[in-house]
N, C-alpha and C. Protein backbone atom coordinates (compact mmCIF):
# COMPACT_ATOMS: atom_id res chain seq x y z
N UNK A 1 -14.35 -17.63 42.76
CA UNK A 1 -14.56 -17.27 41.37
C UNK A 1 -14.40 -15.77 41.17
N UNK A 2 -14.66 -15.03 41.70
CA UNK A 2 -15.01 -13.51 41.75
C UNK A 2 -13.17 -13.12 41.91
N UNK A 3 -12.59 -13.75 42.45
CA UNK A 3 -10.93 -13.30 42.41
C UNK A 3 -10.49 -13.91 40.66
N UNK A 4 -11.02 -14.84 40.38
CA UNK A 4 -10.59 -15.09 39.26
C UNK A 4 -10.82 -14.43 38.33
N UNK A 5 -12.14 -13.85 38.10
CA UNK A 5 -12.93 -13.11 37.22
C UNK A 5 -12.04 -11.91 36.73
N UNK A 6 -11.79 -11.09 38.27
CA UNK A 6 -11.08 -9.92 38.29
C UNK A 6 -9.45 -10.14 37.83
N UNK A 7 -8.96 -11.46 37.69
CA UNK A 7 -7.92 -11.38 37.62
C UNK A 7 -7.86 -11.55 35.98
N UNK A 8 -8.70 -11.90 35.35
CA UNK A 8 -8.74 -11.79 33.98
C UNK A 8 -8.19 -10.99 33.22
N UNK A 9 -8.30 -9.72 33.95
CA UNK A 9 -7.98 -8.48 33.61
C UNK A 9 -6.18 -7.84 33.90
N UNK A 10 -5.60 -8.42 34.49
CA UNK A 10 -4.40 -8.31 35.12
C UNK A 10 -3.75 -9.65 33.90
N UNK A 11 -2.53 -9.35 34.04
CA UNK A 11 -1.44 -10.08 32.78
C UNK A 11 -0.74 -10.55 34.08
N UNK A 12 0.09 -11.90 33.82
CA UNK A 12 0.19 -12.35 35.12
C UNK A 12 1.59 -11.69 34.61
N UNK A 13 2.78 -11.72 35.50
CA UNK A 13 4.14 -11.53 35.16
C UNK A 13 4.65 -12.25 34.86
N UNK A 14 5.76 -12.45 33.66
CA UNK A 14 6.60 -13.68 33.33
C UNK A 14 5.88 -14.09 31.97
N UNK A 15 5.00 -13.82 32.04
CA UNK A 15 3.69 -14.78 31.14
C UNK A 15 3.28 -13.75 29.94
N UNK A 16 4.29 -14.38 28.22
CA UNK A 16 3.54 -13.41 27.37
C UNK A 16 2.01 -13.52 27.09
N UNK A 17 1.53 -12.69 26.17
CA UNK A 17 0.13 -12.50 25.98
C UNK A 17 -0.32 -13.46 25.16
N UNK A 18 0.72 -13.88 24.31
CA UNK A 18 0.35 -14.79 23.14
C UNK A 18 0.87 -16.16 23.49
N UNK A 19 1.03 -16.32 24.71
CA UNK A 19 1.06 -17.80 25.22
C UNK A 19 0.03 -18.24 25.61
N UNK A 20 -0.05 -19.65 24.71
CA UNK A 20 -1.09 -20.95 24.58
C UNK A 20 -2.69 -20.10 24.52
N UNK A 21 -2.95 -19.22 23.30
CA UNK A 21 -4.11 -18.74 22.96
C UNK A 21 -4.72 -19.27 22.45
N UNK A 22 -4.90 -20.76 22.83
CA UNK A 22 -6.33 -21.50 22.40
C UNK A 22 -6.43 -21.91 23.90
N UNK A 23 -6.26 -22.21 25.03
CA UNK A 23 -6.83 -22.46 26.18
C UNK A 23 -7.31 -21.44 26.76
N UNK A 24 -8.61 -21.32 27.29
CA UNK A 24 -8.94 -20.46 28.29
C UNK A 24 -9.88 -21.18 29.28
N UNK A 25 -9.65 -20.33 30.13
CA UNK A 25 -10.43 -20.77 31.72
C UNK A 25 -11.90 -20.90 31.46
N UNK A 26 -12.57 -21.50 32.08
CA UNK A 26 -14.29 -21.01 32.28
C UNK A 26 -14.43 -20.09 32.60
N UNK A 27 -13.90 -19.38 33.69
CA UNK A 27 -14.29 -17.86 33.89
C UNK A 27 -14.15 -16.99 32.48
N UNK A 28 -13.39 -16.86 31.66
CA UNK A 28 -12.72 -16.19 30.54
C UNK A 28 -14.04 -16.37 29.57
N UNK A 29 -14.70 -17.78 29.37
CA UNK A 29 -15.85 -18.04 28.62
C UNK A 29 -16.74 -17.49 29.26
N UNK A 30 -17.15 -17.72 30.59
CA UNK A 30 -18.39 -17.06 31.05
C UNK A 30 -18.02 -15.48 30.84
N UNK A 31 -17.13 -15.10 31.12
CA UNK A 31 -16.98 -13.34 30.60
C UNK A 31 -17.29 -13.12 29.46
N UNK A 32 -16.78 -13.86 28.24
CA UNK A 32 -17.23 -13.93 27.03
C UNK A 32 -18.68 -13.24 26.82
N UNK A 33 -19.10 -14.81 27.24
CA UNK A 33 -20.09 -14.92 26.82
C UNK A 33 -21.11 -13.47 27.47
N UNK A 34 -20.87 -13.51 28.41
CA UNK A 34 -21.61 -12.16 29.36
C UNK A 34 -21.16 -11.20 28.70
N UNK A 35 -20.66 -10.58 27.73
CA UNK A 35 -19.73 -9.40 27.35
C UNK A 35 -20.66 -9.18 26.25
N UNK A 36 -20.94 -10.32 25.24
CA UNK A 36 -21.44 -10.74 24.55
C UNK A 36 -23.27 -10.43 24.08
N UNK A 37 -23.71 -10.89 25.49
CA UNK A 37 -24.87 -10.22 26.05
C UNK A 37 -25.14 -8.84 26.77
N UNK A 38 -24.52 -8.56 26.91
CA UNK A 38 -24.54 -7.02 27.65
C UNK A 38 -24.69 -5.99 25.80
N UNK A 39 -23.45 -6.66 25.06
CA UNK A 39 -23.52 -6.07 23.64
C UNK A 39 -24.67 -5.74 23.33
N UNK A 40 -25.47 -6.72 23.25
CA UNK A 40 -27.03 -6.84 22.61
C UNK A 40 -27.49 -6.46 23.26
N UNK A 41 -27.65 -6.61 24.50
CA UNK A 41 -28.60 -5.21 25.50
C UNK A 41 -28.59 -3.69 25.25
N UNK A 42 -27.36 -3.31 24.87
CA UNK A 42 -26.66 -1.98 24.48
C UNK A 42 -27.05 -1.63 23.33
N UNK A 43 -27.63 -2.26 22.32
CA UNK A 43 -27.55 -1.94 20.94
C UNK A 43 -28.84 -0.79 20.93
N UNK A 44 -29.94 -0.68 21.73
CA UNK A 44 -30.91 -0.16 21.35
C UNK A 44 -30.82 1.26 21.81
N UNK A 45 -29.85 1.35 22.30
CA UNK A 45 -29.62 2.64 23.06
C UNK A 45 -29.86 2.70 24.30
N UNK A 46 -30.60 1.74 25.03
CA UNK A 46 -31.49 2.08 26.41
C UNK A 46 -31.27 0.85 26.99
N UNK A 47 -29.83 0.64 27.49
CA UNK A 47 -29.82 0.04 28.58
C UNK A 47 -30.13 -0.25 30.28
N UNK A 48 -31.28 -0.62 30.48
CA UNK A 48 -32.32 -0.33 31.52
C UNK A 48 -31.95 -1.53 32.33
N UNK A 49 -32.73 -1.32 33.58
CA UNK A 49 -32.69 -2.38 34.69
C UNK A 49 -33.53 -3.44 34.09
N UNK A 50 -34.20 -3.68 33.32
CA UNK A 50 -34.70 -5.08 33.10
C UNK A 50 -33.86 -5.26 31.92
N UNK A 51 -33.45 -5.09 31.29
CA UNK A 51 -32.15 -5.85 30.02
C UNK A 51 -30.75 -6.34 30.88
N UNK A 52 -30.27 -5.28 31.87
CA UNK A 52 -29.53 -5.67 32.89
C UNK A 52 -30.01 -7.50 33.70
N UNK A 53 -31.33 -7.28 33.94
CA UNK A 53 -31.34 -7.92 34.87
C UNK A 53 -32.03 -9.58 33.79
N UNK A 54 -32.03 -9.61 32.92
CA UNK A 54 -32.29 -10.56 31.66
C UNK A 54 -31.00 -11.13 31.26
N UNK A 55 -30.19 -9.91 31.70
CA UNK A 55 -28.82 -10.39 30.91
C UNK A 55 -28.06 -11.27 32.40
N UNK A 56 -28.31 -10.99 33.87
CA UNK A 56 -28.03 -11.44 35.38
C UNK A 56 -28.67 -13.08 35.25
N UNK A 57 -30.14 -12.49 34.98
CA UNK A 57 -31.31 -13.84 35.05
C UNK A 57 -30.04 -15.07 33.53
N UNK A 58 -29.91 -15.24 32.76
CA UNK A 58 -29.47 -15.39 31.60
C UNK A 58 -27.98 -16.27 32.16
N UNK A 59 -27.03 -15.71 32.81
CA UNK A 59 -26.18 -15.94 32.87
C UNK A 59 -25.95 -16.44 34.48
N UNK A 60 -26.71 -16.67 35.20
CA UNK A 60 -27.15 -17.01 36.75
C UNK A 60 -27.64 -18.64 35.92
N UNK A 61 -28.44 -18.50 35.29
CA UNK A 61 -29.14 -19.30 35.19
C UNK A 61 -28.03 -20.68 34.28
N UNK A 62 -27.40 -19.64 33.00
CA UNK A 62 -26.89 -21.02 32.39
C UNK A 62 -25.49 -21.29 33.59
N UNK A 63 -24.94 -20.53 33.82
CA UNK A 63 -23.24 -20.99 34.61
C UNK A 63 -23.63 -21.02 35.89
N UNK A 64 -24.67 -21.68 36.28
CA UNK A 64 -25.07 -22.52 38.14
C UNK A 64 -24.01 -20.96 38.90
N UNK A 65 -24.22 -19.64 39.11
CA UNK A 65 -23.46 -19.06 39.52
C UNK A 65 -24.58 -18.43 40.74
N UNK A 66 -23.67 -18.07 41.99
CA UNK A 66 -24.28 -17.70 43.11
C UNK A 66 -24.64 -15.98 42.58
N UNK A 67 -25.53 -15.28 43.29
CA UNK A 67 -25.74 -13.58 43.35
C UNK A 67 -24.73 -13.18 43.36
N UNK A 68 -23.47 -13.52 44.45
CA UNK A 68 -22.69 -12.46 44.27
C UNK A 68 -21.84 -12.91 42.94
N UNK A 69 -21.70 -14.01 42.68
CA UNK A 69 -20.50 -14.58 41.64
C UNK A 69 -20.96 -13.69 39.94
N UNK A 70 -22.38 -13.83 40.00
CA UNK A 70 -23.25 -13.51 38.99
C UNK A 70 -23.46 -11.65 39.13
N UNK A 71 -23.12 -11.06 40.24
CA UNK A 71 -23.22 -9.77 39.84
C UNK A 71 -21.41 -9.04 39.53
N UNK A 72 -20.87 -10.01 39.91
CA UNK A 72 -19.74 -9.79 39.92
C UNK A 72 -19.31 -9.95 38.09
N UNK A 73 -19.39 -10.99 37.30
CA UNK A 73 -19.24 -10.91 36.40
C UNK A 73 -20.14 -10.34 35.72
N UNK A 74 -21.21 -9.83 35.97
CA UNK A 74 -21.65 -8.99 35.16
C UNK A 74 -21.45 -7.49 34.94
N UNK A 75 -20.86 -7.13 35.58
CA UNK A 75 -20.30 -6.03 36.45
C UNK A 75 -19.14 -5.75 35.84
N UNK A 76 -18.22 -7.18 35.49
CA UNK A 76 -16.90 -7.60 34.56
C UNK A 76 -17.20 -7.45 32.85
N UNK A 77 -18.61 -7.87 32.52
CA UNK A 77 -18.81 -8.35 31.14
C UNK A 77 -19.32 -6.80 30.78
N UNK A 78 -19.89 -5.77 31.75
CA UNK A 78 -20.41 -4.79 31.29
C UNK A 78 -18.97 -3.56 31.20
N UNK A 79 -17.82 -3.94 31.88
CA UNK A 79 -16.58 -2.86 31.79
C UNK A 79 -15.78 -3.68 30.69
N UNK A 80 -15.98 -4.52 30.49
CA UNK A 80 -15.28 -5.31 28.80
C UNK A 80 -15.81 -4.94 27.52
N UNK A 81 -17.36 -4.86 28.17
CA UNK A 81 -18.11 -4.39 26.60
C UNK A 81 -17.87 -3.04 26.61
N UNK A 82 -17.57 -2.06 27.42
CA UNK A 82 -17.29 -0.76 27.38
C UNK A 82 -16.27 -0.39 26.99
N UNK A 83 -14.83 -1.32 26.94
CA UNK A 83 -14.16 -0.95 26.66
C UNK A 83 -13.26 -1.68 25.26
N UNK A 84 -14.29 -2.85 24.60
CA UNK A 84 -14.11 -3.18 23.72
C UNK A 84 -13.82 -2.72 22.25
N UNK A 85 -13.13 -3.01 21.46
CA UNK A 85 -13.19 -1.96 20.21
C UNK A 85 -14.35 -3.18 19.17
N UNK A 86 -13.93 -4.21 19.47
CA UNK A 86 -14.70 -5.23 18.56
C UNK A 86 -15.21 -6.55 19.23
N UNK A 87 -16.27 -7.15 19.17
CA UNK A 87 -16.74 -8.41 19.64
C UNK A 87 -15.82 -9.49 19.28
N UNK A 88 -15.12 -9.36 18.01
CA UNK A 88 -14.54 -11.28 17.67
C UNK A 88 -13.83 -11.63 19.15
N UNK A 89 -12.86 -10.78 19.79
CA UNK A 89 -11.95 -11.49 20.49
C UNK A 89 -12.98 -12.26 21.47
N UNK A 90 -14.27 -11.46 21.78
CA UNK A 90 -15.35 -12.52 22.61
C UNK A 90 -15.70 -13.83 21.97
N UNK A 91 -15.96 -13.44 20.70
CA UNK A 91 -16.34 -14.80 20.04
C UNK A 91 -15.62 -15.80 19.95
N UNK A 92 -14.46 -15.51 19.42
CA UNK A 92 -13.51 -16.63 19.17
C UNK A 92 -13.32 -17.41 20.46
N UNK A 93 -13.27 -16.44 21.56
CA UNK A 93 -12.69 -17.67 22.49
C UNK A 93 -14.50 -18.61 22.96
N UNK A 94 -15.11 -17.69 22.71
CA UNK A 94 -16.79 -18.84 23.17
C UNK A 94 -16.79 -20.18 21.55
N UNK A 95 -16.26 -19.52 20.27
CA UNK A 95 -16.43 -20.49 19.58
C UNK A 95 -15.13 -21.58 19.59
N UNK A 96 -14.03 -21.39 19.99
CA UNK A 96 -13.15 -22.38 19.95
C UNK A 96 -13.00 -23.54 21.12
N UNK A 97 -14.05 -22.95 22.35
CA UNK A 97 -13.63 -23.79 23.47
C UNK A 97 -15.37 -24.11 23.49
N UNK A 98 -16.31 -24.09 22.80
CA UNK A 98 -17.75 -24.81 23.07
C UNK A 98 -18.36 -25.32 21.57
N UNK A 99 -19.05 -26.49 21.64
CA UNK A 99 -19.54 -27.36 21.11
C UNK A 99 -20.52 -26.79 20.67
N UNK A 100 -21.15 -27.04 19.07
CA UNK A 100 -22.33 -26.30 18.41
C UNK A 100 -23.46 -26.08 19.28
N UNK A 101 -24.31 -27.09 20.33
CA UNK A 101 -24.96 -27.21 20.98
C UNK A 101 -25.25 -25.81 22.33
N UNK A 102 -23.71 -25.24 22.84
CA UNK A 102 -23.58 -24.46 23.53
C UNK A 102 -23.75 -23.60 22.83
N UNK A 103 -22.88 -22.80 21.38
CA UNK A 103 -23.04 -22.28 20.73
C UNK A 103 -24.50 -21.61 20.09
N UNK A 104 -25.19 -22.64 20.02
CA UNK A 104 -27.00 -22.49 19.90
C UNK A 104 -27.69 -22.02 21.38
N UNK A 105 -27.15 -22.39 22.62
CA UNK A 105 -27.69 -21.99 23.36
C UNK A 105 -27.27 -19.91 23.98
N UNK A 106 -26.19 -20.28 23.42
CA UNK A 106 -25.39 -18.89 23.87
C UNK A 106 -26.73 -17.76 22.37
N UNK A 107 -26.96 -18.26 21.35
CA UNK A 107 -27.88 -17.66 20.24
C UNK A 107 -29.03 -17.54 20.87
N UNK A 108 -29.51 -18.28 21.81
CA UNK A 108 -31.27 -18.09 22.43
C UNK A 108 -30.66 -17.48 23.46
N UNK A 109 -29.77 -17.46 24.37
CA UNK A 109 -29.76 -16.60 25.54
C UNK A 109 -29.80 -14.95 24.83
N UNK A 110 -29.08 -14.96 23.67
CA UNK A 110 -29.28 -13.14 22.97
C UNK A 110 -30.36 -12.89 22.53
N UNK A 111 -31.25 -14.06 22.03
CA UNK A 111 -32.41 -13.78 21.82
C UNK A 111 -33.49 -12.95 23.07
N UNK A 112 -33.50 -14.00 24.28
CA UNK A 112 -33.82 -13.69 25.92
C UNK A 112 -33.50 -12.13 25.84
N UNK A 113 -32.60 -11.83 25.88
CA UNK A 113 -31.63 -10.36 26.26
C UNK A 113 -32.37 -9.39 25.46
N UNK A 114 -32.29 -9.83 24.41
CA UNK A 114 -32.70 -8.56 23.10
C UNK A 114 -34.33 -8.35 23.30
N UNK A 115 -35.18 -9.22 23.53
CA UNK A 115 -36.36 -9.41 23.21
C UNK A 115 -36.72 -9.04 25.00
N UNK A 116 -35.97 -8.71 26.43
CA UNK A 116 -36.57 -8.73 27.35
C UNK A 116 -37.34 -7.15 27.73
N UNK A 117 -36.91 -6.32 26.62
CA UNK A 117 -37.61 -4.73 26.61
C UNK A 117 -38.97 -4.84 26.04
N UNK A 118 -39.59 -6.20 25.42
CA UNK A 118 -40.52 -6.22 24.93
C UNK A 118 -40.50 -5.78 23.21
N UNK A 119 -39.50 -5.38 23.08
CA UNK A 119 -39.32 -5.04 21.37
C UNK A 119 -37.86 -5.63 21.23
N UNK A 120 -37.81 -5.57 19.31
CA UNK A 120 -36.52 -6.10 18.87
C UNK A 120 -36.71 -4.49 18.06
N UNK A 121 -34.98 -4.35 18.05
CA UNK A 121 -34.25 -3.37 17.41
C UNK A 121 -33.58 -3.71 16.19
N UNK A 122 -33.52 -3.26 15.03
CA UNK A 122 -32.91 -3.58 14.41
C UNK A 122 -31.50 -3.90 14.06
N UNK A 123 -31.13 -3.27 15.06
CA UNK A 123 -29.36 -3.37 14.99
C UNK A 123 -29.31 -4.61 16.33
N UNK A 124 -30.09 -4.98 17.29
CA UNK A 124 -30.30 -6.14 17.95
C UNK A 124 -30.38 -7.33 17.01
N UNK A 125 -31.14 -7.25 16.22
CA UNK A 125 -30.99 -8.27 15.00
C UNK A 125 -29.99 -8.71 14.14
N UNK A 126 -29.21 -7.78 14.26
CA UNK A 126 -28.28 -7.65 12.88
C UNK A 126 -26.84 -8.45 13.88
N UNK A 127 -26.79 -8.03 14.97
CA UNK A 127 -25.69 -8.32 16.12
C UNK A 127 -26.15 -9.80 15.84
N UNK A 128 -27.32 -10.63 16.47
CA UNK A 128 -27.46 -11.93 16.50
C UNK A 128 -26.94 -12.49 15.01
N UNK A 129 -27.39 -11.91 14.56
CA UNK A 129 -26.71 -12.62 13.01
C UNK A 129 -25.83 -12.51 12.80
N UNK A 130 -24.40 -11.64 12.79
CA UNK A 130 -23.63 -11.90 13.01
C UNK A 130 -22.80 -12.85 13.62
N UNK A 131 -23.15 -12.61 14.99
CA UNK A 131 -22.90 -13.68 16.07
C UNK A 131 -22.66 -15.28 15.37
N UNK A 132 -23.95 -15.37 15.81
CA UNK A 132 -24.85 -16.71 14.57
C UNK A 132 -24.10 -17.35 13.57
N UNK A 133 -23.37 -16.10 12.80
CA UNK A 133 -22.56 -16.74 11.19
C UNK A 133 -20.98 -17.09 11.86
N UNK A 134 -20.28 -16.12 12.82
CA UNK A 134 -19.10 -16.25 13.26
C UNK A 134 -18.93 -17.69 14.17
N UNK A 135 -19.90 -17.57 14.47
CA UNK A 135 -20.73 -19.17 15.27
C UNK A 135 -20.76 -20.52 14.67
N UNK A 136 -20.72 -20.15 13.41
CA UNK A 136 -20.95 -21.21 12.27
C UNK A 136 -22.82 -21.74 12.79
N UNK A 137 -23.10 -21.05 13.43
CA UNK A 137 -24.98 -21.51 13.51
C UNK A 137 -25.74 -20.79 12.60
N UNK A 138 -26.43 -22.06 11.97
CA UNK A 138 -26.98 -21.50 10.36
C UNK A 138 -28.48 -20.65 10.43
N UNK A 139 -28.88 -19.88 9.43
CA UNK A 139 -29.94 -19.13 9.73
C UNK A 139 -31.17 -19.72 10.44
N UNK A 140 -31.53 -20.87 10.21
CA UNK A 140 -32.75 -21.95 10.23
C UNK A 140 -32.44 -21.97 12.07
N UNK A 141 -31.40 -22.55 12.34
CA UNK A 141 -30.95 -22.24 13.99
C UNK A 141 -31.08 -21.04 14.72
N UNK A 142 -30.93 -20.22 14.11
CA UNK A 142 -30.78 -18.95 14.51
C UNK A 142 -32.32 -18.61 14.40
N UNK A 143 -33.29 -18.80 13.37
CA UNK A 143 -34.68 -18.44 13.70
C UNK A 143 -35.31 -19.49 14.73
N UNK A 144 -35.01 -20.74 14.71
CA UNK A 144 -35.68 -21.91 15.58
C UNK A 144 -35.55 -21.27 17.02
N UNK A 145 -34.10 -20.83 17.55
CA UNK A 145 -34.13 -20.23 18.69
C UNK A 145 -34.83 -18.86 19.36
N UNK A 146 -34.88 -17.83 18.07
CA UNK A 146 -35.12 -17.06 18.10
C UNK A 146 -36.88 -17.35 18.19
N UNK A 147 -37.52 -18.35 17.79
CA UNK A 147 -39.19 -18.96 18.34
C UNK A 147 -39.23 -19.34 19.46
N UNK A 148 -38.59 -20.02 20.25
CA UNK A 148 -38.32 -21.26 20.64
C UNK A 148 -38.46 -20.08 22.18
N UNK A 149 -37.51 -18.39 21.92
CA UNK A 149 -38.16 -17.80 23.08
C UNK A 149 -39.00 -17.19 23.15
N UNK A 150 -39.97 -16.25 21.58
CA UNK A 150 -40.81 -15.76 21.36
C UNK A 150 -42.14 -16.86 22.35
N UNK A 151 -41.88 -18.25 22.16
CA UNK A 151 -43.08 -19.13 22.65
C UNK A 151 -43.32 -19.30 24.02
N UNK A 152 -41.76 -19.11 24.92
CA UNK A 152 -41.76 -19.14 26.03
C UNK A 152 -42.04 -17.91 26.93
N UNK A 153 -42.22 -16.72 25.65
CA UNK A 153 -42.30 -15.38 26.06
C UNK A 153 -42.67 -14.80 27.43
């Protein structure tokens, strides 16, 4: 997995960019989605070893991924979000290739992330909602999850 991850980043030869841009790999989603979360870790200004390691715990946990597979793409999702100009291209590919259900779960894993400094930020908030609407997951979803980790706190 960890060769694949990295190869994400490399254009294969022969192969334009805009060929068959509705399929992507699982690795490509799990980057996504990790890119995604690292965002919301970032928003407060103070990206620390426990938002890091919320965002490891988070993404270990949903994609069954080993330590090294899991530091490896995070490692990937944190030089994507750095060098991103805008989130959609993350979104689109997590909303076109997963089912509302994933979609809701990918909304409580940002919840996890945002909320693991012990405070919410306001621009942490504003990111999930976004997310959330581009998501097509409606506000009522978006607060249910957003309890659902406050309870498991």
């Amino acid at each position: 997995m960890i060769n694949r991850i990295k190869a994400l980043f490399a254009t294969p030869q022969g192969v334009a960019p805009e060929a068959d841009k509705t399929a992507h790999s699982v690795d490509e989603l799990h980057l996504a989605a990790a890119a995604l979360l690292v965002e919301a870790a970032h928003l407060d200004e103070s990206y620390d070893e426990v938002e890091r390691q919320a965002v490891a715990q988070a993404i270990s946990h949903e994609f069954k991924l080993s330590d090294e597979e899991c530091e490896t793409l995070l490692q990937q999702a944190e030089a994507a979000q750095h060098e991103a100009t805008d989130l959609y291209r993350f979104i689109r590919k997590f909303d076109s290739n997963f089912g509302h259900e994933e979609r809701l779960r990918l909304i409580e894993m940002l919840w996890q992330v945002v909320y693991s400094d012990g405070e919410l930020h306001p621009y942490e908030s504003n990111l999930i909602q976004r997310i959330a609407g581009m998501l097509h997951v409606t506000d009522r979803e978006r607060a249910e999850a957003k309890q659902r980790v406050l309870a498991a706190g």
